[in-house]
N, C-alpha and C. Protein backbone atom coordinates (compact mmCIF):
# COMPACT_ATOMS: atom_id res chain seq x y z
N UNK A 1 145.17 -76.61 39.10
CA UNK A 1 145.95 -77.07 37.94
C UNK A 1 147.33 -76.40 37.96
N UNK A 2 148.14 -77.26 37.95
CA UNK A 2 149.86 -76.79 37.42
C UNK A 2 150.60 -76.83 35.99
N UNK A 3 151.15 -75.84 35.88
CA UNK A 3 151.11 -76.02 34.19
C UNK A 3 152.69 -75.90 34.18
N UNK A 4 153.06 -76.34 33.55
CA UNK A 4 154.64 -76.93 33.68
C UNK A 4 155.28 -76.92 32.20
N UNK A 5 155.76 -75.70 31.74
CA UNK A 5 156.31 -75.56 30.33
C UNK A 5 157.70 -76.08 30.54
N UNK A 6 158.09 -77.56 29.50
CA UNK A 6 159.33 -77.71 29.40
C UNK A 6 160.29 -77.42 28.06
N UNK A 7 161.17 -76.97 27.89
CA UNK A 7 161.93 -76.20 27.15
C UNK A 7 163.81 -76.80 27.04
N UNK A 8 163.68 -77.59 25.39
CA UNK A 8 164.96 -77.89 25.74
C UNK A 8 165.67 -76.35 25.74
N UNK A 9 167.15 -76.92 26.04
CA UNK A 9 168.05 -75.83 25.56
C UNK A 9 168.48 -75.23 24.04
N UNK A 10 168.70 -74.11 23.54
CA UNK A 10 168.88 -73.63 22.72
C UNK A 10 170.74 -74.32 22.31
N UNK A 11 170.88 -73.28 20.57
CA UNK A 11 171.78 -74.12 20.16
C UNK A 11 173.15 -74.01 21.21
N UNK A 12 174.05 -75.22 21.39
CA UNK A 12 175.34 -75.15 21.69
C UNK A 12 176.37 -74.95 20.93
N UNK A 13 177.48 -74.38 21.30
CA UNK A 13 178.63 -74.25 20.66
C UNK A 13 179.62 -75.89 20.65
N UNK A 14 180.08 -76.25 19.30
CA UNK A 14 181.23 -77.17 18.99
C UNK A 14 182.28 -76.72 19.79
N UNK A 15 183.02 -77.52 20.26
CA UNK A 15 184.33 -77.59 20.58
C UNK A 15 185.17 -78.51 20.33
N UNK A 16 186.80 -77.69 19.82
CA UNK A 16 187.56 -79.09 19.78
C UNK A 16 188.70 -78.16 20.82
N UNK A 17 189.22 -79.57 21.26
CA UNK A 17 189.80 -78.92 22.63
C UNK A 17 191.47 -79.61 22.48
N UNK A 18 192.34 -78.61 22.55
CA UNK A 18 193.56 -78.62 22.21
C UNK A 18 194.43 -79.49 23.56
N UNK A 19 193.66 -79.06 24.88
CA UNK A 19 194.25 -79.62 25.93
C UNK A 19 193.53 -79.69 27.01
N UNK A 20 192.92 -80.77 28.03
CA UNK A 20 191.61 -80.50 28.77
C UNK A 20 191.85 -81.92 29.15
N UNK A 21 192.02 -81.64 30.53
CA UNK A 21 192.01 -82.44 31.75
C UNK A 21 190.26 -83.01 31.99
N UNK A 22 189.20 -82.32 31.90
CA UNK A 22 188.01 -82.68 32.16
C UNK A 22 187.43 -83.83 31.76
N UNK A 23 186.63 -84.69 32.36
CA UNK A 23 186.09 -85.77 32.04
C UNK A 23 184.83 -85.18 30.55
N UNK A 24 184.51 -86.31 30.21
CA UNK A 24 183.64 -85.47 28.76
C UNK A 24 182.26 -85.49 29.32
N UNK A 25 181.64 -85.99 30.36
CA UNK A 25 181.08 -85.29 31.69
C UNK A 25 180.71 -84.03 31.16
N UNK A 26 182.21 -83.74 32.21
CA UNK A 26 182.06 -82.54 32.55
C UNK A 26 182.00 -81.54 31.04
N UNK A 27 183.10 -81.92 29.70
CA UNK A 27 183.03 -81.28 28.69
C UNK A 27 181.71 -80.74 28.41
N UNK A 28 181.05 -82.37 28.42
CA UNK A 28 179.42 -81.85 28.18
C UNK A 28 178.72 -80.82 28.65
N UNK A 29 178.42 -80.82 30.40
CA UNK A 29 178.20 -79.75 31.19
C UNK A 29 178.37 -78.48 30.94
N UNK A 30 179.22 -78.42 30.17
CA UNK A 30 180.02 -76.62 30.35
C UNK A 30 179.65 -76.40 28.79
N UNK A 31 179.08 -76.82 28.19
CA UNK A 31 179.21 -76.37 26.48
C UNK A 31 178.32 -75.18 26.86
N UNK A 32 179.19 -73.74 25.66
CA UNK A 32 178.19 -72.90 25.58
C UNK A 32 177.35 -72.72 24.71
N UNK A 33 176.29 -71.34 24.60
CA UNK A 33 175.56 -71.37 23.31
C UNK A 33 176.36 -70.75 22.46
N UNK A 34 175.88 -70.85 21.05
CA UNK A 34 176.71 -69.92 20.21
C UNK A 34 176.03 -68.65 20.22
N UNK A 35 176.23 -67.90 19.17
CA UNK A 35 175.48 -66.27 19.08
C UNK A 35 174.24 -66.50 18.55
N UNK A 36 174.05 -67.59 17.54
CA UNK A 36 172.74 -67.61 17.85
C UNK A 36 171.76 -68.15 18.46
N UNK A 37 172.83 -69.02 19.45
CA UNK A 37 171.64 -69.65 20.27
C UNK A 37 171.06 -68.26 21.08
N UNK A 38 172.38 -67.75 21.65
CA UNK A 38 171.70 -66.85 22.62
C UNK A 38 171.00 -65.87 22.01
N UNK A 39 170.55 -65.69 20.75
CA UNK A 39 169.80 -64.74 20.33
C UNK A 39 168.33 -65.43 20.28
N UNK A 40 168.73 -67.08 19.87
CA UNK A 40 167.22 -67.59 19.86
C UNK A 40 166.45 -67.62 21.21
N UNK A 41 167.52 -67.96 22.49
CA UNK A 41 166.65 -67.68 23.79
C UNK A 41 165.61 -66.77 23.78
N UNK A 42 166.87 -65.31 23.57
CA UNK A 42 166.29 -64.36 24.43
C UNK A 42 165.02 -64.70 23.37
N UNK A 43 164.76 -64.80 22.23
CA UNK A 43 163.60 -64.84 21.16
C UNK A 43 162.40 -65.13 21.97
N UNK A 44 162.82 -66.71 22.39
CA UNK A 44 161.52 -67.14 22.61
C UNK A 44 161.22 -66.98 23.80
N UNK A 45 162.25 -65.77 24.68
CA UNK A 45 161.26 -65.81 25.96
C UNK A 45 160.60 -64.94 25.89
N UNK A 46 160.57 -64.14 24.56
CA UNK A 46 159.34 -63.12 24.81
C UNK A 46 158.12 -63.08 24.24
N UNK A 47 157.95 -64.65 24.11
CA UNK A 47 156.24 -66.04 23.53
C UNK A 47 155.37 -65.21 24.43
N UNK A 48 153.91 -65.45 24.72
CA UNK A 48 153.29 -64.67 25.72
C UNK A 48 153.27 -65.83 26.53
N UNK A 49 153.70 -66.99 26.25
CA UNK A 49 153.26 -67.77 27.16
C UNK A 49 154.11 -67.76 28.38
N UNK A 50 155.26 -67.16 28.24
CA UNK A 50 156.08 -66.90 29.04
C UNK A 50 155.72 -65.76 30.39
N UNK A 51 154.83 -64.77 29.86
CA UNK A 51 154.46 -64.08 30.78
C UNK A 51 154.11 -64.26 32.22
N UNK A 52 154.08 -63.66 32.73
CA UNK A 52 153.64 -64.22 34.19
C UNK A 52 154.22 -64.98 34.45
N UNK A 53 155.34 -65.88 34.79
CA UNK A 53 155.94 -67.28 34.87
C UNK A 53 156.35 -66.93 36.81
N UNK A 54 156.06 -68.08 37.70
CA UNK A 54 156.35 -68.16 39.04
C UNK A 54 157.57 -68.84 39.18
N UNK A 55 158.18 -69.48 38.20
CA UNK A 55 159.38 -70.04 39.03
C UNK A 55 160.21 -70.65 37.57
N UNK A 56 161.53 -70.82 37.88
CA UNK A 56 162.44 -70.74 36.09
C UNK A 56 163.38 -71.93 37.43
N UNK A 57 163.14 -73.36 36.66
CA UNK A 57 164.06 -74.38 36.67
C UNK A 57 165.31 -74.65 35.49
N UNK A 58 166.81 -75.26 35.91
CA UNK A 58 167.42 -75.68 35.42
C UNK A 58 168.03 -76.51 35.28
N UNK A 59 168.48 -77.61 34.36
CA UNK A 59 169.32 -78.58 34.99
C UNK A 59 170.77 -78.00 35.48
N UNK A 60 171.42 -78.06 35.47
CA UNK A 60 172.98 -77.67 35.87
C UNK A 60 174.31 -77.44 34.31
N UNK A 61 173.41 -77.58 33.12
CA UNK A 61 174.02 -77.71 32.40
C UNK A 61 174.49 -76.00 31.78
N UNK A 62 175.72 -75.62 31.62
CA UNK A 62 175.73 -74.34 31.09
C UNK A 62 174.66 -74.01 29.64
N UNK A 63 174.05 -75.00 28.66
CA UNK A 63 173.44 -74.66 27.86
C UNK A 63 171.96 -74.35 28.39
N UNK A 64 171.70 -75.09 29.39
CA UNK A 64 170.31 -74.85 29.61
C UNK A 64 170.32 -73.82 30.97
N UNK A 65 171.30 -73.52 31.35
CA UNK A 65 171.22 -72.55 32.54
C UNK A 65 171.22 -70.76 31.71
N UNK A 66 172.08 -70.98 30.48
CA UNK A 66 172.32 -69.67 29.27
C UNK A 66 170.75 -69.83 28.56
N UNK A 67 170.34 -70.32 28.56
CA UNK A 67 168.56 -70.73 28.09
C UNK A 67 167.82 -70.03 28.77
N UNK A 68 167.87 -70.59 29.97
CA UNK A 68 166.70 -70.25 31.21
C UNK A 68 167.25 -68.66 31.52
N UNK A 69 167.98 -68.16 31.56
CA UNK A 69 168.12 -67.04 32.02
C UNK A 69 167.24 -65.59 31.62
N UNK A 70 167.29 -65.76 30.25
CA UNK A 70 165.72 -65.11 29.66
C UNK A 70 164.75 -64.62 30.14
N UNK A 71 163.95 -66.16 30.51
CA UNK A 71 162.81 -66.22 30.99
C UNK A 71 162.94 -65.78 32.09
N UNK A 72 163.85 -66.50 32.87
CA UNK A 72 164.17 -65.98 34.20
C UNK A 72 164.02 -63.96 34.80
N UNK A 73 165.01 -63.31 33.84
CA UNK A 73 165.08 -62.32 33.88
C UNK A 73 163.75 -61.37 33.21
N UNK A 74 163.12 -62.00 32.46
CA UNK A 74 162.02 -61.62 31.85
C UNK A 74 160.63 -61.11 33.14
N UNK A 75 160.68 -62.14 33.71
CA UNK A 75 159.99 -62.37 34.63
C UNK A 75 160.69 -62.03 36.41
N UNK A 76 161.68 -61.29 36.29
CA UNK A 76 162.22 -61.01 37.65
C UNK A 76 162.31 -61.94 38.57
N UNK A 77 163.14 -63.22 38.20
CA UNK A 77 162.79 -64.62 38.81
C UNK A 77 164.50 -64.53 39.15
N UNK A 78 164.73 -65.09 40.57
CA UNK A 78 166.13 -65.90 40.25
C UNK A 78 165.51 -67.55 39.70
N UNK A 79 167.06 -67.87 39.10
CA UNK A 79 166.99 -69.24 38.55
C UNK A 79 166.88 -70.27 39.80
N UNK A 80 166.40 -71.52 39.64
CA UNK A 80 166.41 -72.91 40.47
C UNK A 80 167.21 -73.66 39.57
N UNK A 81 168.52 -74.02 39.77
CA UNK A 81 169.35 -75.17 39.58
C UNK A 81 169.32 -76.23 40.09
N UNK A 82 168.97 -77.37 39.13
CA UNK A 82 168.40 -78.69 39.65
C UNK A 82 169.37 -79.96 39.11
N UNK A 83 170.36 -80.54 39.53
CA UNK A 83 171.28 -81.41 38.61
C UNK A 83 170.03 -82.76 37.96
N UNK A 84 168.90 -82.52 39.05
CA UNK A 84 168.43 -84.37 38.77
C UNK A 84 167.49 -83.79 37.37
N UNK A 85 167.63 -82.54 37.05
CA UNK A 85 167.00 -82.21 35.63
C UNK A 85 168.00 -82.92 34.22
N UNK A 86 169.08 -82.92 34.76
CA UNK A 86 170.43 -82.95 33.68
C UNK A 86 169.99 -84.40 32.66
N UNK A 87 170.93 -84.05 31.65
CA UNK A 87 170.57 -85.40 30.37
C UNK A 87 171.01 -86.60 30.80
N UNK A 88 170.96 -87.10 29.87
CA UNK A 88 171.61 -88.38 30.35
C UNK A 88 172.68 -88.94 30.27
N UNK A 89 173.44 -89.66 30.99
CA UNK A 89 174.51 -89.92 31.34
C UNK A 89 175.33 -90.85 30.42
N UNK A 90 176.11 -90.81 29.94
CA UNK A 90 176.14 -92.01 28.96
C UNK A 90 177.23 -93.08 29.55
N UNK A 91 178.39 -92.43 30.28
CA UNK A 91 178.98 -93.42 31.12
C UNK A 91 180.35 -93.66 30.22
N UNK A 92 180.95 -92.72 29.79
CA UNK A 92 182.20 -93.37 28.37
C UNK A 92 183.25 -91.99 29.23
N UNK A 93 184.55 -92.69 29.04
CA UNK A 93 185.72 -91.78 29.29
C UNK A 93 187.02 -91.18 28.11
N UNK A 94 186.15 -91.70 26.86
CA UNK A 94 186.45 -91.42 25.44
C UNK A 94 185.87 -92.02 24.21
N UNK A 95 185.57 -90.94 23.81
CA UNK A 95 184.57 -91.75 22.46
C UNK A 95 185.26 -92.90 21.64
N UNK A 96 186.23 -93.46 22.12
CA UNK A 96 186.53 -94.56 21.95
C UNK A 96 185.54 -95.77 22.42
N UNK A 97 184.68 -95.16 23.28
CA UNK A 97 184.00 -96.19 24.25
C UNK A 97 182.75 -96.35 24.10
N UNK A 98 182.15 -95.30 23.21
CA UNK A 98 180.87 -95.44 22.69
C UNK A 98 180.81 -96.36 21.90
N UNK A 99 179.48 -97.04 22.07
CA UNK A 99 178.99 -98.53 20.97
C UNK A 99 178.47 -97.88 20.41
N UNK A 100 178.71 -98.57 18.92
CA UNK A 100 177.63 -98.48 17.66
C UNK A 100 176.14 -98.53 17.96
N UNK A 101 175.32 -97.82 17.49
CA UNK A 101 174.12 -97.49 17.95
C UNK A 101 173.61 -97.83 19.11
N UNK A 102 174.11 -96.84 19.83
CA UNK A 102 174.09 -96.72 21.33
C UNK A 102 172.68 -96.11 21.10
N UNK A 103 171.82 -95.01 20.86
CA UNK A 103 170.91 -94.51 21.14
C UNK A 103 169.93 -95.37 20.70
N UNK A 104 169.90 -96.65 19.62
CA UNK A 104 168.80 -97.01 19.23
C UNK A 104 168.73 -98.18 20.25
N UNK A 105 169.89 -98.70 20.56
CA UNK A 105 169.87 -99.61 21.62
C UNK A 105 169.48 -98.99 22.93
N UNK A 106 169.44 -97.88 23.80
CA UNK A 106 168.76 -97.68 24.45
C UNK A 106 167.45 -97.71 24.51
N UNK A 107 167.20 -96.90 23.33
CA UNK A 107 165.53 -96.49 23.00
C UNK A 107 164.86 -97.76 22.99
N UNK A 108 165.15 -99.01 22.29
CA UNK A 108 164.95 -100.37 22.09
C UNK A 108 164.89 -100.66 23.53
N UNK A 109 165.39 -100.80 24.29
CA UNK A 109 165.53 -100.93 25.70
C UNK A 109 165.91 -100.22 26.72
N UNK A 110 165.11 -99.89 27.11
CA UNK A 110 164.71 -98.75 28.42
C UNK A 110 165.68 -99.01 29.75
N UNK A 111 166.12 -100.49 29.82
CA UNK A 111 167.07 -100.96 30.87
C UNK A 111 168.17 -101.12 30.19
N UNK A 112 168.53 -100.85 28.87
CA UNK A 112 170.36 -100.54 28.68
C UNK A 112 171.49 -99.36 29.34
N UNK A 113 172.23 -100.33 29.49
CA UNK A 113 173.29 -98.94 29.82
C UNK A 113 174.21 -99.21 30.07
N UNK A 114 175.52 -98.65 29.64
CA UNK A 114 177.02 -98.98 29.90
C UNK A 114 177.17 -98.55 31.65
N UNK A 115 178.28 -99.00 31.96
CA UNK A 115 178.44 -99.86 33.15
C UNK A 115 178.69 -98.56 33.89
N UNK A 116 179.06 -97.16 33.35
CA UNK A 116 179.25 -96.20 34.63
C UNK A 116 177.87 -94.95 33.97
N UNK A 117 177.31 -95.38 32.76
CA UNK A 117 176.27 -94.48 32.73
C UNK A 117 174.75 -94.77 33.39
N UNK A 118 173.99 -94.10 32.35
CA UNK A 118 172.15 -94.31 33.06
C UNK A 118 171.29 -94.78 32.06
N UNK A 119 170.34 -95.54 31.83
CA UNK A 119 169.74 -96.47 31.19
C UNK A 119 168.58 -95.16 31.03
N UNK A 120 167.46 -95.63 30.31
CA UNK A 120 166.48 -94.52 29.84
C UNK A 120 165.70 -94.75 30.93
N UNK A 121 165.49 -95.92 31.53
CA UNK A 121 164.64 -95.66 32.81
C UNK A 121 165.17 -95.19 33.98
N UNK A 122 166.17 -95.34 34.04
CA UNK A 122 167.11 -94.25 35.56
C UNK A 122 166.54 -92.70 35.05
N UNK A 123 166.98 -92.50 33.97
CA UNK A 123 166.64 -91.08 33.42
C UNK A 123 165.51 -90.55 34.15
N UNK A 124 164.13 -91.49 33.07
CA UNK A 124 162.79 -91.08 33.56
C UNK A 124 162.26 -91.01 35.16
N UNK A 125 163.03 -91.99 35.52
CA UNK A 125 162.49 -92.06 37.29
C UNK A 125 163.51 -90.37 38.26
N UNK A 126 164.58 -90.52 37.33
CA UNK A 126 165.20 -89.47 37.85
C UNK A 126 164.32 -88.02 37.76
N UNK A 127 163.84 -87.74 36.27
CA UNK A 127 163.29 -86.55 36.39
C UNK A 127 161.76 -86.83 37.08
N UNK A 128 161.47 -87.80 37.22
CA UNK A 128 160.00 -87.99 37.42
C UNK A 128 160.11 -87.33 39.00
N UNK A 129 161.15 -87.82 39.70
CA UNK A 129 161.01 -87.48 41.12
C UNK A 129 161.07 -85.92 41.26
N UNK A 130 162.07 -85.33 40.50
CA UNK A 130 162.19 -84.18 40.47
C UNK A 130 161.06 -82.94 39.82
N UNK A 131 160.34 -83.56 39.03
CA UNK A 131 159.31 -82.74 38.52
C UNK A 131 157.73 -83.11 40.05
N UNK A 132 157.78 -84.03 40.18
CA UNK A 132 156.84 -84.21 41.41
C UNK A 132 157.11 -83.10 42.38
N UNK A 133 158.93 -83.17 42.68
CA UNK A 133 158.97 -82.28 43.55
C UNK A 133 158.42 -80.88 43.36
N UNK A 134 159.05 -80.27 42.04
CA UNK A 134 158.87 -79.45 41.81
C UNK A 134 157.20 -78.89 41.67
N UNK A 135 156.30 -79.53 41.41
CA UNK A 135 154.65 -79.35 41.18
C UNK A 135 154.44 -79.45 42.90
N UNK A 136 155.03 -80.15 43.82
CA UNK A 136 154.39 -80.09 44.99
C UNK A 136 154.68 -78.98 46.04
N UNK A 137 155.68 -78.17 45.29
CA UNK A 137 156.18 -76.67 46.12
C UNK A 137 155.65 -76.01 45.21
N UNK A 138 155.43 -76.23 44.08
CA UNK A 138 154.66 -74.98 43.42
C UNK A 138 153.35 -75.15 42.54
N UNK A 139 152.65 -75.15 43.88
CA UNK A 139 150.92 -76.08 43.31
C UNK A 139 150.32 -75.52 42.73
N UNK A 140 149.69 -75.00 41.57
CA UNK A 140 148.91 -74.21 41.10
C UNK A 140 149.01 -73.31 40.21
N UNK A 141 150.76 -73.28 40.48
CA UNK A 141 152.05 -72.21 39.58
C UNK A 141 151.92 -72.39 38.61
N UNK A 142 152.50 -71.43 37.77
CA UNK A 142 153.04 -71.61 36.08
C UNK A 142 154.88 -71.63 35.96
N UNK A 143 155.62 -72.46 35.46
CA UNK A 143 156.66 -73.12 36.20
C UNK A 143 157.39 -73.20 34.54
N UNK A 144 158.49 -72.69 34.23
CA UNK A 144 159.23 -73.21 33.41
C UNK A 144 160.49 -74.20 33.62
N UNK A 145 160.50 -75.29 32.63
CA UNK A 145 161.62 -76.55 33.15
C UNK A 145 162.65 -76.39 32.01
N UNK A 146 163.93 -75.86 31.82
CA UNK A 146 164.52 -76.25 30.69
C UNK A 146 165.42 -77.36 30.71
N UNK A 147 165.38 -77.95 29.83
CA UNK A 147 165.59 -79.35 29.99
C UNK A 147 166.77 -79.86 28.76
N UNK A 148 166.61 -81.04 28.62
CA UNK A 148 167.82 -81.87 27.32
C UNK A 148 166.42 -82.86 26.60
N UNK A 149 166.75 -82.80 25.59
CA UNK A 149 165.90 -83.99 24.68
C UNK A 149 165.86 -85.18 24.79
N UNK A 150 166.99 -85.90 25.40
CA UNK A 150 167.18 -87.34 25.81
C UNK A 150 166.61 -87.70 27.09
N UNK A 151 166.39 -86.69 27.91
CA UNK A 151 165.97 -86.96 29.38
C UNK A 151 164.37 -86.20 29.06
N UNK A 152 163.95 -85.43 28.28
CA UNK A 152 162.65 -84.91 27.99
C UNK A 152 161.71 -86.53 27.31
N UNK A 153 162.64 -86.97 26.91
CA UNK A 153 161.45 -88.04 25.80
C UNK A 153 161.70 -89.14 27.31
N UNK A 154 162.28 -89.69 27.50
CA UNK A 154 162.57 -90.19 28.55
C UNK A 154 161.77 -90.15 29.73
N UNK A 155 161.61 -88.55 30.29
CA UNK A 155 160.32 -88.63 31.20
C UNK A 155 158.86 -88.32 30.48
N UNK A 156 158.81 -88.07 29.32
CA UNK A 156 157.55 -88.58 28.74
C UNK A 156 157.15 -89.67 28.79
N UNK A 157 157.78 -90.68 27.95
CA UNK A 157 157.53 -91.95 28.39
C UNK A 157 156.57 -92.65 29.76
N UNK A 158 156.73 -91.98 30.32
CA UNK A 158 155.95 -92.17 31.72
C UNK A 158 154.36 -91.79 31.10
N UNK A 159 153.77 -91.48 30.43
CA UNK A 159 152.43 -91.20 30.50
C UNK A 159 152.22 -91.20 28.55
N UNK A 160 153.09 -91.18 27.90
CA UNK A 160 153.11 -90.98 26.27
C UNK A 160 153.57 -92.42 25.47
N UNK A 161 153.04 -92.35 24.81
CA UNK A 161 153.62 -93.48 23.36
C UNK A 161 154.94 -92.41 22.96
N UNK A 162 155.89 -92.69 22.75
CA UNK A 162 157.07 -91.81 21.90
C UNK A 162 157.56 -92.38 21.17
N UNK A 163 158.87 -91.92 20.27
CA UNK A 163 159.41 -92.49 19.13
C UNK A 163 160.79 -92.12 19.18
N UNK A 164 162.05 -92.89 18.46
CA UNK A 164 163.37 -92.40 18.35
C UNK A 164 163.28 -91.41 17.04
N UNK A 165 162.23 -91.01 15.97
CA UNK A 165 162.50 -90.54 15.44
C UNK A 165 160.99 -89.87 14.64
N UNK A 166 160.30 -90.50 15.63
CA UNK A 166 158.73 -90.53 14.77
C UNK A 166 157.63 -89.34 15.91
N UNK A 167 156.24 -89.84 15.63
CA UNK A 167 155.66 -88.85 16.70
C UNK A 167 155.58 -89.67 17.98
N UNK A 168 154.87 -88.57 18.87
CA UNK A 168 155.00 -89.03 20.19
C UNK A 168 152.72 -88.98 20.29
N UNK A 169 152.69 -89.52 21.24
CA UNK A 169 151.24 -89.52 21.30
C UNK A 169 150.85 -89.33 23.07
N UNK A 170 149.67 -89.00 23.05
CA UNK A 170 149.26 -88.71 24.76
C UNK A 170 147.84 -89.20 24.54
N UNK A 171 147.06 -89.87 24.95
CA UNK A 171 146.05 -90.73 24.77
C UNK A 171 145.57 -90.57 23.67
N UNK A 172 146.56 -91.36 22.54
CA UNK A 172 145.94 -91.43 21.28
C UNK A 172 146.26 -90.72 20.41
N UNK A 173 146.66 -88.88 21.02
CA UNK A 173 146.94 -88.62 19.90
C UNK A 173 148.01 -87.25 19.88
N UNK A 174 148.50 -87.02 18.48
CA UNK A 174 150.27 -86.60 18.30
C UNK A 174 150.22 -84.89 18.90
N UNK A 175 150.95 -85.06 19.44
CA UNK A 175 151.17 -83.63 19.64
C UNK A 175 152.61 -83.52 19.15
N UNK A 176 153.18 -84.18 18.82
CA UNK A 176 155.01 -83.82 18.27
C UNK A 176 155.03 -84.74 17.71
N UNK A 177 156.04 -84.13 16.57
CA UNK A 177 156.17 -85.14 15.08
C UNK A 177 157.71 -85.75 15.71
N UNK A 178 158.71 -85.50 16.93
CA UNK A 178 159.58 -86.09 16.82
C UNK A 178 160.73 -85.34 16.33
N UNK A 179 160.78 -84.34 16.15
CA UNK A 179 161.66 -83.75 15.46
C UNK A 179 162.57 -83.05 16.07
N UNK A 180 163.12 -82.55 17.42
CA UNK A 180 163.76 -81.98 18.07
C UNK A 180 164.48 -80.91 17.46
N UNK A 181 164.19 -79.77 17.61
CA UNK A 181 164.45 -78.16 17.62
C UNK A 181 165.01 -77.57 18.78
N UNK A 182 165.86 -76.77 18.40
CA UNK A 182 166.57 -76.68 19.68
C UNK A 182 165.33 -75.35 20.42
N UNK A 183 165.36 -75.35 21.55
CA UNK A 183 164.30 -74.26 22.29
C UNK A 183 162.72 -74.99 21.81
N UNK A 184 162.95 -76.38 22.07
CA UNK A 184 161.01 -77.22 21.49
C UNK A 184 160.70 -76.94 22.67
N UNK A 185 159.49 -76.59 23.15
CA UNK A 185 158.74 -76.32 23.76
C UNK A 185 157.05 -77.34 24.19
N UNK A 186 157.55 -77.60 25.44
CA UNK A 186 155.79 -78.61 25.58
C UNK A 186 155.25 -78.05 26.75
N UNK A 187 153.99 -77.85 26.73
CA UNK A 187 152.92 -76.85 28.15
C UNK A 187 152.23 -78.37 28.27
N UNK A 188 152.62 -78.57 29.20
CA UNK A 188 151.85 -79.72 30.56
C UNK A 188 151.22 -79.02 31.40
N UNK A 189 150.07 -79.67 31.81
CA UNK A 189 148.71 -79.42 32.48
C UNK A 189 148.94 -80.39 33.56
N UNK A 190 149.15 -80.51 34.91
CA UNK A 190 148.64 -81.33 36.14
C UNK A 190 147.74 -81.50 36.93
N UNK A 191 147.21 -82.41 37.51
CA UNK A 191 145.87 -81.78 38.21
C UNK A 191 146.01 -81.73 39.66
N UNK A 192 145.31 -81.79 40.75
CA UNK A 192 145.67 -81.82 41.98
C UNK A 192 146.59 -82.74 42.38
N UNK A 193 145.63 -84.01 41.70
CA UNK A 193 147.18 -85.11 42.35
C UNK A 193 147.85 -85.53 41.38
N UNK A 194 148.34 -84.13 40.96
CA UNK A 194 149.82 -84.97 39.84
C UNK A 194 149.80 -85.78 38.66
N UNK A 195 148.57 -86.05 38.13
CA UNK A 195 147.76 -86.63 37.18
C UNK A 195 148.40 -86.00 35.67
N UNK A 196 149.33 -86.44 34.84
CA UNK A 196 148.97 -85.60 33.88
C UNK A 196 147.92 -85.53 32.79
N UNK A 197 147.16 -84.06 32.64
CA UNK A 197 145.71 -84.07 32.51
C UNK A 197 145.95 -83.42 30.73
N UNK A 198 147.27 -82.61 30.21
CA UNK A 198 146.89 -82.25 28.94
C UNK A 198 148.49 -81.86 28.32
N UNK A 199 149.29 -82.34 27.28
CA UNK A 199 150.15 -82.23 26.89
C UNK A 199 150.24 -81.73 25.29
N UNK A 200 151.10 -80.35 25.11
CA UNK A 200 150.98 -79.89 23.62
C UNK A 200 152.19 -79.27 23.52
N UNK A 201 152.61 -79.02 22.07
CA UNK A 201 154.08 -78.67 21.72
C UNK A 201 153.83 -77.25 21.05
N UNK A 202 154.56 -76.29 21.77
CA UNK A 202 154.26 -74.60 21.73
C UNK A 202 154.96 -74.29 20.57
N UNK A 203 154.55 -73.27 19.80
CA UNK A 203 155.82 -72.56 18.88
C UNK A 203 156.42 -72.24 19.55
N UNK A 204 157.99 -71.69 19.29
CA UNK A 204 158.91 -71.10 20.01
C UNK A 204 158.57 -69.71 19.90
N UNK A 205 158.16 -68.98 18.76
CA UNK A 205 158.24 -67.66 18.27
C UNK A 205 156.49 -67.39 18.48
């Protein structure tokens, strides 16, 4: 059995940006935590479930790489930086370009997506490959993933009933009301062949 704790990122810091060449991409990418995010990290990496941990994944995002470091260090781990962990893409070169309920229109349809972003099923197939990978180098491990909420419900979907705002279900029944907290926490169970066998939503504290 592989047990695979995923962990969004803790809170980010606002920015308004006076002058910045960067695509909002990249803006996104680089956001930091504030003081209390980074106080809530270090918080919850010292859950017991954290103990013992074999290997500390990241997407590439500075909020979830300032997340994972915790655990990471908790556990005398270097970090694994993984971009195909990262959120999702939305594809806009100024919020001029975002549509009116863009997220419910995704969620509504799993194959939407503006013309340079990623639809909710690119998402899910994206992390799906990457979490396979990851369970098949580390078979048996206890494995932390920190992750984004849009690409977390996203590769749920693959095995869960979910909701844009409601609970989520795993044969039948709720383990998350839907509510996204920053540092939410879910312990996945795998079995030999990759099966997922048991899904539940951890306290942080």
């Amino acid at each position: 059995m592989t047990t695979i704790y995923f962990i969004r990122h803790s809170k980010p810091m606002k920015h308004t940006y006076l002058k910045n060449s960067d695509s909002l991409q990249l803006q996104n990418e680089k956001k930091i935590l504030t003081v209390d995010g980074e106080k809530l990290a270090q918080e919850v990496s010292m859950n017991s479930e954290f103990d013992d941990i074999d290997k500390v994944y990241s997407s590439n995002y500075i909020r979830t790489i300032s997340t994972a470091k915790y655990i990471a260090d908790k556990n005398n781990l270097d970090m694994v930086i993984d971009e195909d962990l990262g959120e999702r893409k939305i594809g806009i070169t100024s919020w001029d370009e975002y549509p009116e309920n863009f997220e419910i229109k995704q969620f509504n349809d799993f194959d939407y997506k503006l013309p340079k972003g990623e639809s909710l099923s690119e998402v899910r197939d994206r992390l799906y490959e990457s979490l396979i990978n990851i369970i098949n180098t580390n078979r048996d491990k206890r494995i932390v993933i920190v992750c984004h909420s849009t690409a977390m419900m996203a590769l749920f979907s693959k095995w869960c009933e979910v909701s844009y705002d409601s609970e989520y279900k795993f044969n039948g029944k709720t383990f998350f009301n839907g509510k996204w907290n920053y540092c939410e926490i879910f312990k996945l169970e795998f079995s030999d062949n990759n099966n997922l066998v048991s899904i539940e939503s951890i306290k942080s504290k």
